[in-house]
Protein backbone atom coordinates (compact mmCIF):
# COMPACT_ATOMS: atom_id res chain seq x y z
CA UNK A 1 0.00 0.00 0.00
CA UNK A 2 1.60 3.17 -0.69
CA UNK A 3 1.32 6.45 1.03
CA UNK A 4 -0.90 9.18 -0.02
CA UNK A 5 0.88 12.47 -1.61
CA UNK A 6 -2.02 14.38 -1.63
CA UNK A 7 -4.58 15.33 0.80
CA UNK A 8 -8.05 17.80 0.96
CA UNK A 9 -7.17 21.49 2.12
CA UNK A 10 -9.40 23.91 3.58
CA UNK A 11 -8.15 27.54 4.90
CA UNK A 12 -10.56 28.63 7.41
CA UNK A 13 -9.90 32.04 8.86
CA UNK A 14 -12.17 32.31 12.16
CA UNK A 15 -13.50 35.17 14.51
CA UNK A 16 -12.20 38.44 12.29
CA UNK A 17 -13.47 41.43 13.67
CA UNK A 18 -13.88 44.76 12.49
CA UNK A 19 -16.09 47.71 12.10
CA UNK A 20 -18.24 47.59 8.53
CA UNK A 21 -21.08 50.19 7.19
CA UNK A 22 -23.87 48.02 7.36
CA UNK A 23 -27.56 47.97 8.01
CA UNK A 24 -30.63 49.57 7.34
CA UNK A 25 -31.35 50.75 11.44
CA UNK A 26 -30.86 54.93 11.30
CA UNK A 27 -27.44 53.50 14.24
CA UNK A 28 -26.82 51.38 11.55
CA UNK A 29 -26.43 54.32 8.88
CA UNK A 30 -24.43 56.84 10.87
CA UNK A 31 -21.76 54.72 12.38
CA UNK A 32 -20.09 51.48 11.48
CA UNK A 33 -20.61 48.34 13.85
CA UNK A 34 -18.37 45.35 14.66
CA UNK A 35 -19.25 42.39 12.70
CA UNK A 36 -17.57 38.95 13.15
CA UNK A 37 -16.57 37.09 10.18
CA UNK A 38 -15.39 33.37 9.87
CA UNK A 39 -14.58 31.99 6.11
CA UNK A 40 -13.49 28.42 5.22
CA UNK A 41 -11.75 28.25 1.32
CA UNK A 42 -12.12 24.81 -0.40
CA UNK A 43 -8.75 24.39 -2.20
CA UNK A 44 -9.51 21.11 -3.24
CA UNK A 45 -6.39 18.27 -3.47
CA UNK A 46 -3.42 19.59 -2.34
CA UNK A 47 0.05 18.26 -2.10
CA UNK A 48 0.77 16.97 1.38
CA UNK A 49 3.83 19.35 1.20
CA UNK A 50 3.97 22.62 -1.05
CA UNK A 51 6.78 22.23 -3.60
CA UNK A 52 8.71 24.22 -1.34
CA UNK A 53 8.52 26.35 1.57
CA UNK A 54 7.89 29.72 -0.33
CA UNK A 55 4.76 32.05 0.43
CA UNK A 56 4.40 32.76 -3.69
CA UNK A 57 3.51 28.87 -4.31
CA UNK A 58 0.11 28.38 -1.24
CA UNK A 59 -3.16 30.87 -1.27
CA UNK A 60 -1.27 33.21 1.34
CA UNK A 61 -3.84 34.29 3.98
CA UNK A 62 -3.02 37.57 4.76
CA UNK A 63 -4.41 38.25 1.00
CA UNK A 64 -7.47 36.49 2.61
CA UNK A 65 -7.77 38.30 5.48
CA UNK A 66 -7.36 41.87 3.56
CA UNK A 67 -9.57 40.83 0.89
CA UNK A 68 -12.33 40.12 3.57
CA UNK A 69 -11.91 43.19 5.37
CA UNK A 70 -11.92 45.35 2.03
CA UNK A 71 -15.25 43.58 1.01
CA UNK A 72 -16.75 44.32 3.81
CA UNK A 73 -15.71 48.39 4.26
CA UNK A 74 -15.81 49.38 0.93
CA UNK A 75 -19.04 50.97 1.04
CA UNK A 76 -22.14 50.97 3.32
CA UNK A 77 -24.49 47.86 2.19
CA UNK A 78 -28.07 47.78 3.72
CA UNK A 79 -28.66 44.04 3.89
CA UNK A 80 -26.29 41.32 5.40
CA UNK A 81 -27.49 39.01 2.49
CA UNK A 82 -26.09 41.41 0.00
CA UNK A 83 -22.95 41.59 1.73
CA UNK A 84 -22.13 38.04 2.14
CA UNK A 85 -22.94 37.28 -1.71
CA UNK A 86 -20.76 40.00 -2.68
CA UNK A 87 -17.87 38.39 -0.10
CA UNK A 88 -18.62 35.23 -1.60
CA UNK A 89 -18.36 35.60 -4.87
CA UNK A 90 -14.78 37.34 -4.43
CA UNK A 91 -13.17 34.81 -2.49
CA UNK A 92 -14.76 32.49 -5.45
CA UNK A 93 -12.54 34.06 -7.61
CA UNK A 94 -8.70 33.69 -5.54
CA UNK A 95 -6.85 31.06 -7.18
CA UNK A 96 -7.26 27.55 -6.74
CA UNK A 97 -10.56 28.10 -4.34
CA UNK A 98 -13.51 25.99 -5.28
CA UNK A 99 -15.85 26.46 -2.78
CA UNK A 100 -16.24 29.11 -0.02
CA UNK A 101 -18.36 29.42 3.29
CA UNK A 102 -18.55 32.32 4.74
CA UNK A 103 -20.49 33.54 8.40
CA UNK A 104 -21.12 37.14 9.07
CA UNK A 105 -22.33 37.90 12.62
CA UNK A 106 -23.73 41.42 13.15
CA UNK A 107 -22.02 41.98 16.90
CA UNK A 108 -24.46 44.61 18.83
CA UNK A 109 -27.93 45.03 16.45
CA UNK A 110 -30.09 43.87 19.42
CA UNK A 111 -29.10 44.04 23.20
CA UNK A 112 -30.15 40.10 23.76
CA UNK A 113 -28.32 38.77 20.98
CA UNK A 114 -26.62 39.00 17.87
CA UNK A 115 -27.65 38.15 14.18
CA UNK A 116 -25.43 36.14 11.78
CA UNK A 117 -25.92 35.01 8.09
CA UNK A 118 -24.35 32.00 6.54
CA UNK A 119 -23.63 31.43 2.81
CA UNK A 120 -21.78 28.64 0.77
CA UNK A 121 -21.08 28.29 -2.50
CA UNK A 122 -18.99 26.30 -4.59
CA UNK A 123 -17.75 22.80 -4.29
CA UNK A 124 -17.77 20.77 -1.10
């Protein structure tokens, strides 16, 4: 029996936090809010170990991580839904990624609790 090269690899980047222009609450128009946002990237079949141990040859995640952030503070958005599809369908489009899932929690909207969205798309 021989011994696998290659293996399934998901980046998952979990609990970024951050301010973003978002709602349609007059609180919601005049100030940002802290959202919470958790994304896993389906890279598919992967080598068990990158060709070598350079940054320039793996989906680096600080690209991730800005990209995310960008999305999300770019401009104000009125509905969560629309701002998770828009997140979504960028991440769709970073190299090698087939499938994305993506969780955006809106931190403080209610005093008893908080209200989070979940999309996926892609393979899985």
């Amino acid at each position: 029996m021989s011994t696998p090269s290659q293996g399934h690899q998901t980046l998952t980047l979990q609990g970024l936090r951050f301010d973003a222009n978002l709602g349609i609450l007059e609180q919601e128009k005049t100030a940002p809010q802290p959202i919470l946002v958790d994304a896993e990237l389906n890279l598919g079949p992967q080598p068990l170990l990158p060709q070598d141990d350079d940054i320039f040859h793996v989906l680096d995640y600080r690209k991730v991580r800005r990209i995310i952030i960008e999305e999300c503070t770019a401009e104000h958005v009125n509905l969560l839904e629309s701002l998770i599809g828009k997140l979504v369908q960028r991440l769709l489009q970073l190299p090698g990624v087939v499938g994305v899932r993506v969780k955006i929690a809106k931190l403080e909207i209610f005093d008893d609790c908080e209200v989070a969205i979940r999309m996926e798309a892609g393979e899985w």
